[in-house]
Protein backbone atom coordinates (compact mmCIF):
# COMPACT_ATOMS: atom_id res chain seq x y z
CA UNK A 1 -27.20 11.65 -48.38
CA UNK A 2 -29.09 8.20 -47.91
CA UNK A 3 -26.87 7.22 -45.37
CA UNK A 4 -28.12 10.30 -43.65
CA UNK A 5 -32.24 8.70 -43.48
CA UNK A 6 -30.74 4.94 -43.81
CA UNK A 7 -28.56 2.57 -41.80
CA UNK A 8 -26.20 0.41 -44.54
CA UNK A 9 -25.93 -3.12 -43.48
CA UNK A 10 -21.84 -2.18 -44.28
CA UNK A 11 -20.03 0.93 -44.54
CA UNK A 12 -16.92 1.91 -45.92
CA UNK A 13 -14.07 4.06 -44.07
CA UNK A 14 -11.53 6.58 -46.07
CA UNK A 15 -9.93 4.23 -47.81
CA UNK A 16 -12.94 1.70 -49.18
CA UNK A 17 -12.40 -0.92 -46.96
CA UNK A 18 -15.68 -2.28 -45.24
CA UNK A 19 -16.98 -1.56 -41.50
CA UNK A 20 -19.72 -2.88 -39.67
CA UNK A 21 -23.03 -0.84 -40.17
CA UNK A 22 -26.30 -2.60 -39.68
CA UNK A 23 -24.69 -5.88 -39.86
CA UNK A 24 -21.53 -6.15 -36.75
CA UNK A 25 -19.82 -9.09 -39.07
CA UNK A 26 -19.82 -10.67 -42.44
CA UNK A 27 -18.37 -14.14 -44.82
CA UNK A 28 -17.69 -14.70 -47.63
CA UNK A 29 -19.18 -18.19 -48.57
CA UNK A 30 -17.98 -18.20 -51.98
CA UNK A 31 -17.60 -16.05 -54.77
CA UNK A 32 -21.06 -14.82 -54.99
CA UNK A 33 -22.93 -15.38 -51.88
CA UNK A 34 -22.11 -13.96 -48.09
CA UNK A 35 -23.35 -14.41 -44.81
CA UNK A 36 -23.85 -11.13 -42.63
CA UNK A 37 -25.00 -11.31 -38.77
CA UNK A 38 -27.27 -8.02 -37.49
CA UNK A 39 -26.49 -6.18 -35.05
CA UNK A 40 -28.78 -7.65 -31.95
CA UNK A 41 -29.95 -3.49 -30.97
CA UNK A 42 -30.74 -2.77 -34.38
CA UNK A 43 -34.56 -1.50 -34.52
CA UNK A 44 -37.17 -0.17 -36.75
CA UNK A 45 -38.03 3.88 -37.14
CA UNK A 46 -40.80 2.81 -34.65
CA UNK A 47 -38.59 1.20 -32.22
CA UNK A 48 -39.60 -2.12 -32.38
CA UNK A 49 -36.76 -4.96 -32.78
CA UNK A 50 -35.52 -6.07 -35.64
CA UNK A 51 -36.48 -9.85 -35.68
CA UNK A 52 -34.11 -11.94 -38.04
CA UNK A 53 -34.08 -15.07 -39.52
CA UNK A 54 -31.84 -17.22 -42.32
CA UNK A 55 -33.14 -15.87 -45.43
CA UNK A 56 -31.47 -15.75 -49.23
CA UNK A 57 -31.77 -12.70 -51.01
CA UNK A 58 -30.67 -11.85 -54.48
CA UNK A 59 -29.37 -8.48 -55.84
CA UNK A 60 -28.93 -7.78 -59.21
């Protein structure tokens, strides 16, 4: 249902592999840390652009 109200940054097709969803491509830099590049269109519920910039994030 999320994925209804929510864009993914990846998506998976029929048989789990990963697609492009908010982010067009993705590394793998090692083991536990990847590199995704946003889409340049992608924009906000109010239509602004989405502005990016390197960041480090950590999920748990």
């Amino acid at each position: 249902m999320y994925q209804m109200v929510y864009e993914t940054l990846l998506t998976t097709d029929k048989d789990l592999k990963l697609r492009p969803g908010l982010a067009e491509s993705w590394k793998q830099d090692s083991p536990t840390s990847y590199t995704l590049t946003l889409r340049r269109d992608a924009k906000w519920s109010n239509g602004g652009l989405v502005r990016t910039r390197p960041s480090s994030v950590t999920l748990a």
